[in-house]
Protein backbone atom coordinates (compact mmCIF):
# COMPACT_ATOMS: atom_id res chain seq x y z
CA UNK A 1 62.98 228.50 51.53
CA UNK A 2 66.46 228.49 50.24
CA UNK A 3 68.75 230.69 51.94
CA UNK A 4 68.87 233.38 54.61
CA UNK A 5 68.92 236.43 52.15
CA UNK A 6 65.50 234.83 50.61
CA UNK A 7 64.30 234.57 53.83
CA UNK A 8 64.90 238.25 54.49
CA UNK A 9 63.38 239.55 51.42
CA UNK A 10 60.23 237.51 51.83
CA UNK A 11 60.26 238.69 55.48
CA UNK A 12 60.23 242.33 54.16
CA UNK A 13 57.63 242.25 51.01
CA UNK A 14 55.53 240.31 53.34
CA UNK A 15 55.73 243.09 55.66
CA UNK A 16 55.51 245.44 52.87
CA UNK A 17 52.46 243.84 51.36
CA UNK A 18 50.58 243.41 54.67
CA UNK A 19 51.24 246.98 55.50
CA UNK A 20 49.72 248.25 52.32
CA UNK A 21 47.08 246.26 51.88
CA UNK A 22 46.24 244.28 54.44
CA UNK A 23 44.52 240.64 54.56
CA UNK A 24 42.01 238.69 53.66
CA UNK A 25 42.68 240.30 49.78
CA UNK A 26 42.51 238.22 46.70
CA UNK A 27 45.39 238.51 44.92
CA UNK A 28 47.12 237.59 41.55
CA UNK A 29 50.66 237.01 41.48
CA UNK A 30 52.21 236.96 38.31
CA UNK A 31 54.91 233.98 38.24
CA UNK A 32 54.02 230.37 38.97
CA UNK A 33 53.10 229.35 42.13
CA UNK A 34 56.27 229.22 44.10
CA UNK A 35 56.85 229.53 48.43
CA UNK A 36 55.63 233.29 48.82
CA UNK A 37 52.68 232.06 47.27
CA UNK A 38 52.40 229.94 50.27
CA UNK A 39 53.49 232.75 52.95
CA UNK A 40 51.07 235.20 50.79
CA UNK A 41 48.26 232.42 51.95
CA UNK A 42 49.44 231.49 55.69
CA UNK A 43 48.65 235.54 56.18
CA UNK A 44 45.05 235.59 55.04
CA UNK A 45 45.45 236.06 51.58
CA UNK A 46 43.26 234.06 48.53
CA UNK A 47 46.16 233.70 45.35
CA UNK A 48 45.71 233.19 42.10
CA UNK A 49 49.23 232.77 40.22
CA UNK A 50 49.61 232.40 36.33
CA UNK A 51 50.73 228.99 34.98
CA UNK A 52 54.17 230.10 33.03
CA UNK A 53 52.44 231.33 30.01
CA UNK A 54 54.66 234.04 28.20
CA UNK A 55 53.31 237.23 29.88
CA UNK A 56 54.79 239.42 26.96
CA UNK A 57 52.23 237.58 23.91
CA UNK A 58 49.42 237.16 26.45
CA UNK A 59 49.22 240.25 28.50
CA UNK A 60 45.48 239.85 28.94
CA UNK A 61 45.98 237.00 31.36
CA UNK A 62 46.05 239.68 33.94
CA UNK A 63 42.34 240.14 33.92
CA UNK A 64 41.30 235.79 33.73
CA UNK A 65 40.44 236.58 37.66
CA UNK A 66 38.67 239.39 39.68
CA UNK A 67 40.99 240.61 42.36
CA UNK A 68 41.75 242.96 44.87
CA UNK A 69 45.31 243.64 43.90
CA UNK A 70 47.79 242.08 41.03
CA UNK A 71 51.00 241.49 42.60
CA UNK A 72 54.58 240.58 40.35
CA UNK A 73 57.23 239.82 42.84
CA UNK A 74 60.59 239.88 40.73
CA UNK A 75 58.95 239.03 37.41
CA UNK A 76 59.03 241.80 35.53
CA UNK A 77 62.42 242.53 34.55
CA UNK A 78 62.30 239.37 32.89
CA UNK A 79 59.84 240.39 30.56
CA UNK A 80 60.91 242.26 26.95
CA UNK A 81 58.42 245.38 27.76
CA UNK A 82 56.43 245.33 30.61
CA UNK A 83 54.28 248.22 29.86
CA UNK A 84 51.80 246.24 27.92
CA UNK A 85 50.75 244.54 31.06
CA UNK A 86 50.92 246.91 33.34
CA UNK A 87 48.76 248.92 31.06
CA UNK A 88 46.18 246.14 30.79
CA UNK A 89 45.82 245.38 34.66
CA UNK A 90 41.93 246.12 35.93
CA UNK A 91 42.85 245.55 39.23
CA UNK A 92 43.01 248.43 41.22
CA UNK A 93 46.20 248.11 43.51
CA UNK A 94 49.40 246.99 42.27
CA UNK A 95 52.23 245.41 44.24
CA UNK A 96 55.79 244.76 42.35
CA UNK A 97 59.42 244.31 43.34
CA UNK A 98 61.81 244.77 40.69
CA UNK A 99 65.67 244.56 40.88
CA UNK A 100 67.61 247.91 40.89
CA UNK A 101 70.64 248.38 38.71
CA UNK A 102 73.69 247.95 40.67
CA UNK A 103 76.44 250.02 39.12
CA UNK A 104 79.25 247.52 39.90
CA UNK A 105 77.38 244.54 38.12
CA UNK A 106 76.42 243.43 35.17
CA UNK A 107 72.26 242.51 34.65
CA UNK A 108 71.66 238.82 35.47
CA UNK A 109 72.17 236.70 32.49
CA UNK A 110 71.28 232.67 32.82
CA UNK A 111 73.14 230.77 30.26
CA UNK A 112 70.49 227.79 30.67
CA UNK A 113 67.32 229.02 31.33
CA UNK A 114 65.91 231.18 28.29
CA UNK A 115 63.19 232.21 31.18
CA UNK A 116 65.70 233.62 34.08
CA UNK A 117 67.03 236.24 31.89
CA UNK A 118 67.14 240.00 33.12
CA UNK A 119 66.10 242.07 29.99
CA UNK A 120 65.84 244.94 32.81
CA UNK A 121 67.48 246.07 35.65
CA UNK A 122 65.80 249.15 36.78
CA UNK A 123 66.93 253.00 37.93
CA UNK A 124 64.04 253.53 40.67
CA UNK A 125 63.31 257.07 38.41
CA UNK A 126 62.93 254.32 35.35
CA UNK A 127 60.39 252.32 37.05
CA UNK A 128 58.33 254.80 38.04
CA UNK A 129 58.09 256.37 34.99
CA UNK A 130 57.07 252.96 33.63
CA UNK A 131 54.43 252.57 36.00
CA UNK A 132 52.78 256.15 35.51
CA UNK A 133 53.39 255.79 31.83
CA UNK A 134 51.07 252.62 32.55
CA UNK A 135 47.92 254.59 34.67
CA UNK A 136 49.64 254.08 37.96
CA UNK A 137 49.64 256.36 40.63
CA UNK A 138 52.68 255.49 43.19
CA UNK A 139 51.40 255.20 47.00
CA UNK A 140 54.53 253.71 48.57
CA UNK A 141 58.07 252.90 47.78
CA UNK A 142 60.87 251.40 49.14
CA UNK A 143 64.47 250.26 48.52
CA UNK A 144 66.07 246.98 50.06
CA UNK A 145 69.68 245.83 50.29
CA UNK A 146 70.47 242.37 49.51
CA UNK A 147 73.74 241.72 51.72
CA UNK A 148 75.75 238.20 51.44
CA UNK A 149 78.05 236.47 53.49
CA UNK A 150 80.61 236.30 50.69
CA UNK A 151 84.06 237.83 50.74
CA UNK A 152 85.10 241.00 48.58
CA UNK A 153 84.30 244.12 47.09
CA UNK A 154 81.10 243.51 45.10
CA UNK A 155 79.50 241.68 48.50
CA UNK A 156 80.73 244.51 50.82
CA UNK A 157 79.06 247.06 48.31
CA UNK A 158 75.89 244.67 48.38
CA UNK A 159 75.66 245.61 51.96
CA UNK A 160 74.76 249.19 51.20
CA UNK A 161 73.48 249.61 47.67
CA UNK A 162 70.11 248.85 47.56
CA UNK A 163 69.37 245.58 45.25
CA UNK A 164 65.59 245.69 45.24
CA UNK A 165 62.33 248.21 44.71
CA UNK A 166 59.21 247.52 46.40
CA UNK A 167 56.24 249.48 45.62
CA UNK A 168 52.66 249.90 46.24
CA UNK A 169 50.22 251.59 43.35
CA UNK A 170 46.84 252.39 42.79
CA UNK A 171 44.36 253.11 39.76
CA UNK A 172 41.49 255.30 40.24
């Protein structure tokens, strides 16, 4: 793990994730396989990840396993519209985190990777929308600050304003 602030998040959304649904559940994670895939499995979980396909053309991906829950940890801002696969999702619980808009920054923008690009930064009223737009009903929700050790104004208002959105859906 890199740094103590990813260490915190994956602390909470493991918490978060055990809390709502709670192991052995097979999940699939949208994203490549990456370290919470690995703390996802240490806690009793079977995952399935996607292999870096572009989740905006091939939507449909989302159904290639039969699982308990789909979960996208920070992956869906950086698609173009991510109501085509939440629409498509058969699973019936749905996990996601997606970063809030912070008024007193800009959306992330990677000048070198055309696959870390934000094309969305979300209200918390957007992304619900989104998701009930999609066939989701919203069971739990929660907001997280994402506090640095940096000095000035932007890092002291990180310590307050929450940076991410964690929350828990179902589909009948």
């Amino acid at each position: 793990m890199s740094n103590k602030h990813t260490i915190n998040r994956y602390k909470k959304t493991i918490e978060f994730l055990v809390n709502v649904l709670p192991p052995p559940a097979v999940i699939l994670d949208l994203g490549v396989r990456n370290p919470f895939s690995e703390i996802m499995e240490a806690n009793g979980y079977t995952v399935y990840n996607t292999q870096g396909e572009d989740l905006d053309l091939m939507p449909e991906l989302v159904n290639n396993h039969q699982v308990d829950a789909v979960t996208a940890f920070e992956i869906l801002e950086h698609l173009v519209s991510p109501f085509p696969i939440l629409n498509k999702i058969k699973a019936k619980n749905l996990i996601v985190t997606v970063p809030l808009n912070l008024w007193f920054a800009k959306a992330y923008q990677s000048k070198t990777d055309m696959r870390d690009r934000h094309y969305h930064e979300f209200e918390d009223w957007q992304f619900d929308w989104l998701l009930e737009k999609s066939g989701w009903i919203i069971q739990k929700r929660e907001k997280w600050t994402s506090p640095t050790d940096a000095i000035g104004i932007r890092p002291l208002l990180r310590k307050f304003e929450p940076r991410f959105y964690v929350v828990f859906a179902s589909k009948e």
